[in-house]
C-alpha atoms as a PDB file:
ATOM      1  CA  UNK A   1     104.642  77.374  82.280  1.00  0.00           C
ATOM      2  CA  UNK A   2     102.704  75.063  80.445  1.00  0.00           C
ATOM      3  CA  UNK A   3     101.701  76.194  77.195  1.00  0.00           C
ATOM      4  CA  UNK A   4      99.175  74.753  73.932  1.00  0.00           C
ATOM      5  CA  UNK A   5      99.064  74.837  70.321  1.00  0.00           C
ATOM      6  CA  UNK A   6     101.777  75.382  67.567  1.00  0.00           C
ATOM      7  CA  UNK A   7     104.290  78.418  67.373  1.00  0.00           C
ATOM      8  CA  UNK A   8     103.426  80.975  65.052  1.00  0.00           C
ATOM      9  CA  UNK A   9     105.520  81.135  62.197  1.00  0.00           C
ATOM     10  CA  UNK A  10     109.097  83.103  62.151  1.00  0.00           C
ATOM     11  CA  UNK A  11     109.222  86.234  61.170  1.00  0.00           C
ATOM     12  CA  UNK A  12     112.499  87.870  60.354  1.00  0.00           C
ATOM     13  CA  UNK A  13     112.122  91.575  61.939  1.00  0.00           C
ATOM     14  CA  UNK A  14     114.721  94.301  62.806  1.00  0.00           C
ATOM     15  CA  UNK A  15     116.765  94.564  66.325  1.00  0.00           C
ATOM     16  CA  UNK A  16     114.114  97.112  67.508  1.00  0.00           C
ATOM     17  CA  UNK A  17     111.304  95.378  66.248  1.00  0.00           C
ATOM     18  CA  UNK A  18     112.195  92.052  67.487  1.00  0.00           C
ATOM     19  CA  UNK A  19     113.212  93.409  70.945  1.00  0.00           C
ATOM     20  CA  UNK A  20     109.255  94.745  71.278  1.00  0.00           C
ATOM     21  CA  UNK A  21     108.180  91.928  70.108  1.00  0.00           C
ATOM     22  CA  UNK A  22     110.036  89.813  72.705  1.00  0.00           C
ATOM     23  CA  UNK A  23     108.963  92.347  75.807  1.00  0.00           C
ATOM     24  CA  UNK A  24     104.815  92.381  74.456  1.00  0.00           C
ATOM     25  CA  UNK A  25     104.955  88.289  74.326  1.00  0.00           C
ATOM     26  CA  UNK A  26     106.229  88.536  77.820  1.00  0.00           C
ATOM     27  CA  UNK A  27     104.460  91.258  79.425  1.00  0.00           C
ATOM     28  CA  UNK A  28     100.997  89.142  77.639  1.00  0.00           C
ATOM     29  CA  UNK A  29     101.953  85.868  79.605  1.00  0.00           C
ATOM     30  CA  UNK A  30     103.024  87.560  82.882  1.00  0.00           C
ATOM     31  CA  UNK A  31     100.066  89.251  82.709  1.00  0.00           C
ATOM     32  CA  UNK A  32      98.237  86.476  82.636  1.00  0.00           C
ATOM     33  CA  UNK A  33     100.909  84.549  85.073  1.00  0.00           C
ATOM     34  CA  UNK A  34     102.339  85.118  88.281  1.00  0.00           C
ATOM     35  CA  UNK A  35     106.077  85.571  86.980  1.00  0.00           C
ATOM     36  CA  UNK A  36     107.555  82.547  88.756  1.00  0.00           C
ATOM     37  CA  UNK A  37     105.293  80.460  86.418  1.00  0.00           C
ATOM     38  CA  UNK A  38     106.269  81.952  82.999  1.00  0.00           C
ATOM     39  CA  UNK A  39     109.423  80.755  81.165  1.00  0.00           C
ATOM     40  CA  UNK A  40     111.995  81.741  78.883  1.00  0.00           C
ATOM     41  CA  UNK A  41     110.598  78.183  76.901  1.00  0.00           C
ATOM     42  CA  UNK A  42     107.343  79.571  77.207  1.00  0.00           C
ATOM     43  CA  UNK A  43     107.821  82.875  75.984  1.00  0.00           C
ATOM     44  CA  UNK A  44     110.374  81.990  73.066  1.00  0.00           C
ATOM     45  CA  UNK A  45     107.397  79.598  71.803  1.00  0.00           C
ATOM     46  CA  UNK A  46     104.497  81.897  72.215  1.00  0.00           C
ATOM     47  CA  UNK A  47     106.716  84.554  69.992  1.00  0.00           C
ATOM     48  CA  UNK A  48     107.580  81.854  67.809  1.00  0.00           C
ATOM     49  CA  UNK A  49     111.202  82.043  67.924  1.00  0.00           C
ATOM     50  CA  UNK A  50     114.294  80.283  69.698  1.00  0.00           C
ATOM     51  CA  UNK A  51     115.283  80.458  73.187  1.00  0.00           C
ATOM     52  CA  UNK A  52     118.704  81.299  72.206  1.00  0.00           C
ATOM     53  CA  UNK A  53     117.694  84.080  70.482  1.00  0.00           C
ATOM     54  CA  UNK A  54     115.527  85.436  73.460  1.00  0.00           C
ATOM     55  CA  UNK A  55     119.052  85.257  75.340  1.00  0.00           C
ATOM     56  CA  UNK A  56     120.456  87.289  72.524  1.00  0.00           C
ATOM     57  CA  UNK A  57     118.468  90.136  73.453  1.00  0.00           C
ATOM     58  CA  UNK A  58     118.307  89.371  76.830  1.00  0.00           C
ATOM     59  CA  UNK A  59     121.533  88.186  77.901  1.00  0.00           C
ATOM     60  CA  UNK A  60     120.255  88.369  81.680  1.00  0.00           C
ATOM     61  CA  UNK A  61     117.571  86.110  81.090  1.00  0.00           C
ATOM     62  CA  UNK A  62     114.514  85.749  82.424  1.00  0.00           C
ATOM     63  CA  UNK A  63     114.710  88.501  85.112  1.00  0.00           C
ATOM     64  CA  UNK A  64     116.197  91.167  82.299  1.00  0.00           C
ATOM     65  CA  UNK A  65     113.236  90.410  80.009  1.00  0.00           C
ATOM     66  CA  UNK A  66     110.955  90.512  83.252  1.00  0.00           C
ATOM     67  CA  UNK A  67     112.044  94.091  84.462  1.00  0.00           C
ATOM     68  CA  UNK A  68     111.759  94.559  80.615  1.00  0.00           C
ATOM     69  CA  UNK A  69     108.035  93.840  80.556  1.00  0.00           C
ATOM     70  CA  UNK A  70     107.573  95.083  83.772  1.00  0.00           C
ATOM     71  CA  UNK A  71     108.739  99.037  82.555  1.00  0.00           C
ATOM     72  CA  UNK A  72     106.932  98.494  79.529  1.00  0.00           C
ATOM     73  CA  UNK A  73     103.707  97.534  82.135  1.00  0.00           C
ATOM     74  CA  UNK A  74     104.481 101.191  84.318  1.00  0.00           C
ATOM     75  CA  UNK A  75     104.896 103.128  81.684  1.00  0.00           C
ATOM     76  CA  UNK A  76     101.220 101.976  80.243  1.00  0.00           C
ATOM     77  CA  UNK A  77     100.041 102.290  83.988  1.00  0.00           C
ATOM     78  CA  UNK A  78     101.126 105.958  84.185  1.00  0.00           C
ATOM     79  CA  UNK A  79      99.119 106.626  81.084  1.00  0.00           C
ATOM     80  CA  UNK A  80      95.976 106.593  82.570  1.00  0.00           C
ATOM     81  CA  UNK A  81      96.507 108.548  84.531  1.00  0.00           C
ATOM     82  CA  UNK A  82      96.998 111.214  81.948  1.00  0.00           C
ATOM     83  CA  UNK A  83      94.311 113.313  81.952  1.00  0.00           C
ATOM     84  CA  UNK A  84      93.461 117.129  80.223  1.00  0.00           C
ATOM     85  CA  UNK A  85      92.593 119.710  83.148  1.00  0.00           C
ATOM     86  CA  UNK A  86      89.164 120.264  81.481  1.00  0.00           C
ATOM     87  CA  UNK A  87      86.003 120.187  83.760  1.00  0.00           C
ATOM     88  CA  UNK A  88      85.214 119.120  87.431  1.00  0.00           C
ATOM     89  CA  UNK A  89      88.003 117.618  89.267  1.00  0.00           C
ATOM     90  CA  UNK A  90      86.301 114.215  90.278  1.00  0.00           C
ATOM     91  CA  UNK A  91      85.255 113.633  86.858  1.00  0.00           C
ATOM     92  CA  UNK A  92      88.443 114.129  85.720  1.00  0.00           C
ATOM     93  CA  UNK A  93      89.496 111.522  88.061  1.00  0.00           C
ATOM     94  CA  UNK A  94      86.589 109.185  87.134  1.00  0.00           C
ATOM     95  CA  UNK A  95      88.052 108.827  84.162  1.00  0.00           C
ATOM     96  CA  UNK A  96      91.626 108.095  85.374  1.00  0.00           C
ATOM     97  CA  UNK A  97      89.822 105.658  87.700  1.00  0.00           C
ATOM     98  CA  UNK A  98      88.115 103.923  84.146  1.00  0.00           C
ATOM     99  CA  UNK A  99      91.351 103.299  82.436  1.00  0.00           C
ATOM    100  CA  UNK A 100      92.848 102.387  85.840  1.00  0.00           C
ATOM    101  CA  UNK A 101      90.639  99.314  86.879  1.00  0.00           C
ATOM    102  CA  UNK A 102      90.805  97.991  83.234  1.00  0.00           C
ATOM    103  CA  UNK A 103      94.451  98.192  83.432  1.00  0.00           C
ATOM    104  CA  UNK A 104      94.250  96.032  86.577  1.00  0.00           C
ATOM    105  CA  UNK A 105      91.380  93.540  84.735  1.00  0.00           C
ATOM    106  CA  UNK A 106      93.225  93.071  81.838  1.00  0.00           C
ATOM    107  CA  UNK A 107      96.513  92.139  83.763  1.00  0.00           C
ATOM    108  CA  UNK A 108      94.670  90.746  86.660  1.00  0.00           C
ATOM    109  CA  UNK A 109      97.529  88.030  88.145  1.00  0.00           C
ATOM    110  CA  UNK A 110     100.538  89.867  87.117  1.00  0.00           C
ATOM    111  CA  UNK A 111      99.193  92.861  88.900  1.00  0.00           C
ATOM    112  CA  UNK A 112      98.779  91.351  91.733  1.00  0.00           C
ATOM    113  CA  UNK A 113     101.979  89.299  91.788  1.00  0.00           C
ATOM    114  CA  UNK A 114     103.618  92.497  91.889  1.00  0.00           C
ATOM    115  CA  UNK A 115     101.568  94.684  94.209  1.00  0.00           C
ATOM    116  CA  UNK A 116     101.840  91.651  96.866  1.00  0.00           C
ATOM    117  CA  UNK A 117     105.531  91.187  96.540  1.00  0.00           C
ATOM    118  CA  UNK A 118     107.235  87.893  97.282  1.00  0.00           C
ATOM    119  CA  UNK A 119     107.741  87.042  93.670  1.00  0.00           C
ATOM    120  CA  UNK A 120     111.023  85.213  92.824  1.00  0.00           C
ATOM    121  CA  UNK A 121     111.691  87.722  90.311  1.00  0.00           C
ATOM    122  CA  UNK A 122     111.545  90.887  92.720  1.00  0.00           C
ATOM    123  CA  UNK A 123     114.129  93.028  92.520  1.00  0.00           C
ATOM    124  CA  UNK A 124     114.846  96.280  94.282  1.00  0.00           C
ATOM    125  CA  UNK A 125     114.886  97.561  90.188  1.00  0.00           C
ATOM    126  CA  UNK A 126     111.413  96.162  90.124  1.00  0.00           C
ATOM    127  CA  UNK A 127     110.402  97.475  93.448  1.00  0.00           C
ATOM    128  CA  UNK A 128     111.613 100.918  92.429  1.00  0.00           C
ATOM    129  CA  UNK A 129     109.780 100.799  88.826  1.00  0.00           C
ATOM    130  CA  UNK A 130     106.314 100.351  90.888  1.00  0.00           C
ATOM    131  CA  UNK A 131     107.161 102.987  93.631  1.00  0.00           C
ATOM    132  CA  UNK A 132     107.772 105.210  90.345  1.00  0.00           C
ATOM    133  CA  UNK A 133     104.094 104.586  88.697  1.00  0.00           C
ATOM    134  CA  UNK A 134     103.007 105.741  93.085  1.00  0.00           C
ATOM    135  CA  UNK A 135     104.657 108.508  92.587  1.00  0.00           C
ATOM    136  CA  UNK A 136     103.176 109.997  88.877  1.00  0.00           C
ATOM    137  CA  UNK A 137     100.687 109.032  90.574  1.00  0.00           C
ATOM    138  CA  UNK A 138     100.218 111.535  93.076  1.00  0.00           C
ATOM    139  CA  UNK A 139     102.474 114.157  90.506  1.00  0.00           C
ATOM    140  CA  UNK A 140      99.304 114.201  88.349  1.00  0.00           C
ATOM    141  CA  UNK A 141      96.741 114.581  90.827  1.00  0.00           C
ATOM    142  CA  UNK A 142      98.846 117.296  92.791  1.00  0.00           C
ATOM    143  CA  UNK A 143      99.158 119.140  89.239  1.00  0.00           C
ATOM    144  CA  UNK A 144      94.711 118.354  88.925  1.00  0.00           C
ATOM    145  CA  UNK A 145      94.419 120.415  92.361  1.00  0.00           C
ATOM    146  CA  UNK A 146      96.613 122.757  91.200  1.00  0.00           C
ATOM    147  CA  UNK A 147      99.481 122.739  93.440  1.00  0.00           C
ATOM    148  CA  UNK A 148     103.268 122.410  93.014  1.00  0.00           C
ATOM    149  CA  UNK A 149     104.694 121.847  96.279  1.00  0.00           C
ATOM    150  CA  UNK A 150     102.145 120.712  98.376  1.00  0.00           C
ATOM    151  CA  UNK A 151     101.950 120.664 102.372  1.00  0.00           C
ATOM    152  CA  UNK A 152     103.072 117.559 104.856  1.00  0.00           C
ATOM    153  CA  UNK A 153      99.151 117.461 104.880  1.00  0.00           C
ATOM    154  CA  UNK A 154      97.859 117.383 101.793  1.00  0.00           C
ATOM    155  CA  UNK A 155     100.840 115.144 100.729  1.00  0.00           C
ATOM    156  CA  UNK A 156      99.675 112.487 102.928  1.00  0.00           C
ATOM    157  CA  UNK A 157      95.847 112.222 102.002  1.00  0.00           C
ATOM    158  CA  UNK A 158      96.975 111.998  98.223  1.00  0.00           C
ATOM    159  CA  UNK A 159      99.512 109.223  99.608  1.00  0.00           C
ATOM    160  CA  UNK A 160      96.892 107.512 101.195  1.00  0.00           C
ATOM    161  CA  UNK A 161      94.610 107.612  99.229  1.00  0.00           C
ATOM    162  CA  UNK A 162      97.067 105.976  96.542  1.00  0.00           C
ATOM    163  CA  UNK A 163      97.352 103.230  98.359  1.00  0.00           C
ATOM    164  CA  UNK A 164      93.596 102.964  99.382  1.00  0.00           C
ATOM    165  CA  UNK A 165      93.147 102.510  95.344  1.00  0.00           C
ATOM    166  CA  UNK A 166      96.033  99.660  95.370  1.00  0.00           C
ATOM    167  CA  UNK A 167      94.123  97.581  97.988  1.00  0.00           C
ATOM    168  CA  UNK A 168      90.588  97.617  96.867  1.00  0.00           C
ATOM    169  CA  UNK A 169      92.250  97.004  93.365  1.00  0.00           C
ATOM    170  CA  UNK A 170      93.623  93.601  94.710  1.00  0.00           C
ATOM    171  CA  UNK A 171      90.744  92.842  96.833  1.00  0.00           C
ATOM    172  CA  UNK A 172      88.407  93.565  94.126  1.00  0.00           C
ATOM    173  CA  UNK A 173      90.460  90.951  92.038  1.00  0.00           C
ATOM    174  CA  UNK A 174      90.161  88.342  94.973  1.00  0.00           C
ATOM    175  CA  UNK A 175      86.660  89.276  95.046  1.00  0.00           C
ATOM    176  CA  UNK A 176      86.348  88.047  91.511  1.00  0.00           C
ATOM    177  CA  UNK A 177      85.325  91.705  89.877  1.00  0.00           C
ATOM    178  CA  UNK A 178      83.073  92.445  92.832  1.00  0.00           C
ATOM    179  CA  UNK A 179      81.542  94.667  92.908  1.00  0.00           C
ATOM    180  CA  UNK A 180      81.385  95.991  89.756  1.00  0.00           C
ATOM    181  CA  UNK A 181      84.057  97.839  87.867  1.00  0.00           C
ATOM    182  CA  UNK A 182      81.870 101.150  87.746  1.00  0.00           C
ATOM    183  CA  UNK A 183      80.688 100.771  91.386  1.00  0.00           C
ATOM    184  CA  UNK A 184      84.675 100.463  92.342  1.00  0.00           C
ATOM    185  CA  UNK A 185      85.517 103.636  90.638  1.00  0.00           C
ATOM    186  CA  UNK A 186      82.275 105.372  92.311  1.00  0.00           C
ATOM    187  CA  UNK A 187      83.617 104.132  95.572  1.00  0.00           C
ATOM    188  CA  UNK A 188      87.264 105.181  94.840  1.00  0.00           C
ATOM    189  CA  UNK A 189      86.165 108.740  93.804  1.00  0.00           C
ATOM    190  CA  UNK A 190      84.020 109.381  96.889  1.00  0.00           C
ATOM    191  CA  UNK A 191      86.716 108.127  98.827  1.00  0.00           C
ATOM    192  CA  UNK A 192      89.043 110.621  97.875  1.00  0.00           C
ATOM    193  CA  UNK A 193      85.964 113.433  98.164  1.00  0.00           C
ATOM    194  CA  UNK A 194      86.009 112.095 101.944  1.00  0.00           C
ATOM    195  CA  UNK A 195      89.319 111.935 102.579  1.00  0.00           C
ATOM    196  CA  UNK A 196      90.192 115.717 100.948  1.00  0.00           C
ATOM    197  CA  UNK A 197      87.048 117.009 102.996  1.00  0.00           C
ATOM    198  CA  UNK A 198      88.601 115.046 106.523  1.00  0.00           C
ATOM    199  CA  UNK A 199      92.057 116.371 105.706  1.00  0.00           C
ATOM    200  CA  UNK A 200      90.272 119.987 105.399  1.00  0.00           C
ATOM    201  CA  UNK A 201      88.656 119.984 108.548  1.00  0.00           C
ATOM    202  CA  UNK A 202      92.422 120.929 110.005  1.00  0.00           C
ATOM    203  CA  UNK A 203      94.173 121.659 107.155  1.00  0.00           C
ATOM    204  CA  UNK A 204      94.141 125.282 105.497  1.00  0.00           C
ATOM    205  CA  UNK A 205      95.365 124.596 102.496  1.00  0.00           C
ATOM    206  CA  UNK A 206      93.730 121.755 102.039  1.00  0.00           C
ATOM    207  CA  UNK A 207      90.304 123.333 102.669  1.00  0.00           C
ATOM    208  CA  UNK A 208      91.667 125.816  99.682  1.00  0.00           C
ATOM    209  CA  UNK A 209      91.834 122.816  97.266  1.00  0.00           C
ATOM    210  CA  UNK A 210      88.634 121.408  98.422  1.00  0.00           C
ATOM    211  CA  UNK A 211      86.793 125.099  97.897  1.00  0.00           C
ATOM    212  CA  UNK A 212      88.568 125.554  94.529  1.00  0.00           C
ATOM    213  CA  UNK A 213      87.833 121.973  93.727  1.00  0.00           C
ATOM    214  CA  UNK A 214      83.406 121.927  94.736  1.00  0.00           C
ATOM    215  CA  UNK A 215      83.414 125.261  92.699  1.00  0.00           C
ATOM    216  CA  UNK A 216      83.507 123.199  89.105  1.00  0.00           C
ATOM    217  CA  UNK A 217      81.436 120.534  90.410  1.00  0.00           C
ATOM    218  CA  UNK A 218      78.388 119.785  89.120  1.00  0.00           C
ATOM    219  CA  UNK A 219      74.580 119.297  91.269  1.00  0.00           C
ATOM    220  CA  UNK A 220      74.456 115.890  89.000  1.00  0.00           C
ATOM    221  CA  UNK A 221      78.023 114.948  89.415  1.00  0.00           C
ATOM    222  CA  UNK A 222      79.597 112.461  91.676  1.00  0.00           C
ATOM    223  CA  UNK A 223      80.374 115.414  94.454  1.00  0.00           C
ATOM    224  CA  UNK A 224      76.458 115.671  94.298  1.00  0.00           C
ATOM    225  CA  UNK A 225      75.693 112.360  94.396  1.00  0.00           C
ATOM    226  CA  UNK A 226      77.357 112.099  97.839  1.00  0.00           C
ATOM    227  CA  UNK A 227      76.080 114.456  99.263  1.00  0.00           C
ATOM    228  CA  UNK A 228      72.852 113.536  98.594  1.00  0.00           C
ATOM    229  CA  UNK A 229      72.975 109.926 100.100  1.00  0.00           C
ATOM    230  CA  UNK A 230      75.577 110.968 102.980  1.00  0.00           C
ATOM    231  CA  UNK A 231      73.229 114.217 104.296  1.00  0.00           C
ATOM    232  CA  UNK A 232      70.495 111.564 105.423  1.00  0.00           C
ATOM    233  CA  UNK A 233      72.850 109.363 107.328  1.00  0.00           C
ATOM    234  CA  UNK A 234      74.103 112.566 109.399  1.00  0.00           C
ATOM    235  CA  UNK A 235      69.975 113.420 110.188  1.00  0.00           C
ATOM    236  CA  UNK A 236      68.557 112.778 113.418  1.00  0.00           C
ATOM    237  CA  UNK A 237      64.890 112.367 113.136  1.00  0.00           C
ATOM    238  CA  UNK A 238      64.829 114.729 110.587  1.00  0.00           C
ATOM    239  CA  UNK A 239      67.271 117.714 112.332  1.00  0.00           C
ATOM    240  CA  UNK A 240      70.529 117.668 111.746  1.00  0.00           C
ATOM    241  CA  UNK A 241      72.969 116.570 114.975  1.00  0.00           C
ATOM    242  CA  UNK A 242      74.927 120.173 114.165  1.00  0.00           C
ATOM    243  CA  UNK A 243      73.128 122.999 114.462  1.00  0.00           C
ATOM    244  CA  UNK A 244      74.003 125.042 111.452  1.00  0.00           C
ATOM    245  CA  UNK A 245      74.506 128.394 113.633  1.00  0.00           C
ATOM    246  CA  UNK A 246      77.577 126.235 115.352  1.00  0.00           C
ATOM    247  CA  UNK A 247      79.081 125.696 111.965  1.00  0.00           C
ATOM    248  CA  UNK A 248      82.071 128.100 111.527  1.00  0.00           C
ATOM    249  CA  UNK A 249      84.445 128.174 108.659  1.00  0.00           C
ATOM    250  CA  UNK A 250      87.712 126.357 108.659  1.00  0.00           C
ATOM    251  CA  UNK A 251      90.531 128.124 111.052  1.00  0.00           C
ATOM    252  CA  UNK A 252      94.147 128.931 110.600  1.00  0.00           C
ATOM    253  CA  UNK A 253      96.470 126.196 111.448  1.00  0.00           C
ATOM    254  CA  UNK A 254      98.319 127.312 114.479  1.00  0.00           C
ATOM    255  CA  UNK A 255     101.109 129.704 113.867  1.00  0.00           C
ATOM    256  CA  UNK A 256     104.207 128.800 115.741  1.00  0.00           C
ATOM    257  CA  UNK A 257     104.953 131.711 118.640  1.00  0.00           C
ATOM    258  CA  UNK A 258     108.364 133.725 117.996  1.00  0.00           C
ATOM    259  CA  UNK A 259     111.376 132.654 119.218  1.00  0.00           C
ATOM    260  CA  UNK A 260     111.988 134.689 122.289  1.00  0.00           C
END
């Protein structure tokens, strides 16, 4: 990788210190860079040291110091989605969704270099660190609905959702930041309203979580915001296409007969 200026000065700092030094250089230029274009060169000049003593603390090279950066990247990632259980669920997850997309701005071709795969530096230790961040992922929206050991169901809207959010990340990136960031998250948290209220059309226990869920939500929050604009779109000059006597409340998923 091509790089400009002067190297800052050398600084003599401890084994620890050094090391963190070495892996926040390196997660700033692949970051920046798909990984294949960022060098040990590169990164021992933009930390202003040798390249020898980059191999000292990573004897492996570049693809050590990569998987280096690369933890250092997850473990940031699963951060936001960190979250108190105070308050309505989908403005809990708003805010997730905030620290999220600026997560994915600020490291805008490195997260996509690794979300796409094909990078000369991917690993099945690298594939495994990002299927970890998927995973807290859905942990710490499982613990928001309140659930520990949630159904097949349930499981696989969460799951699906997860990866909705990956892909409109990376097309909003192709899409140069369009539309914007707060529109995105808007988007992303009435797609997950949609897809908890589709999965609780069949789903018991989903339809549990959704109930438990609308009970903190607010007339002026996001929940009511949908509602509001998707109500029209279901209206057929001015009646709705259900009758609201047909309505009936979510049934029992089928209970399997006894053996005989």
């Amino acid at each position: 990788m091509a790089t400009s200026g002067t190297a800052p000065a050398y600084r003599r700092l401890s084994v620890d210190q050094r090391r963190s030094q070495l892996i926040d250089v390196a997660l700033e230029l692949f970051a920046g860079h798909p990984p294949e274009e960022v060098s040990l060169d590169g990164v021992a000049l933009a930390a202003g040291v040798s390249r020898p003593l980059v191999y000292r603390y990573f004897p492996g090279g570049k693809q050590q110091l990569y998987e280096a950066a690369l933890r250092s990247a997850a473990d940031e990632l699963e951060r936001c989605f960190t979250e108190p259980e105070n308050g309505p669920l989908v403005e809990r997850l708003s805010r997730v969704l905030d620290r999220y997309l600026l997560f994915v701005s600020e490291h805008a071709a490195g997260f996509t270099a690794l979300l796409q795969g094909g990078s000369m530096v991917e690993t099945s230790r690298t594939s495994a660190i990002v299927d970890e961040v998927r995973r807290h992922a859905a942990r710490e929206v499982f613990r928001h609905l309140g659930l520990d050991a949630p159904g097949p169901r349930l499981r696989m809207a969460v799951r699906t959702w997860i990866a909705a959010v990956e892909a409109a990340s990376l097309i909003w990136l192709d899409e140069e930041r369009e539309p914007p960031a707060g529109e995105l998250r808007r988007w992303m948290v009435h797609h997950f309203v949609a897809l908890l209220t589709s999965t609780a059309a069949y789903d018991a226990e989903s339809a549990e979580v959704l109930r438990r869920a609308l009970a903190l939500e607010r007339a002026e929050g996001p929940v009511g915001e949908l509602a509001r604009r998707v109500l029209p779109l279901l209206a057929d000059g001015g009646h709705l296409l259900l009758d609201p006597e047909e309505i009936s409340p979510v049934a029992e998923p089928p209970r399997p007969h006894p053996a005989s």
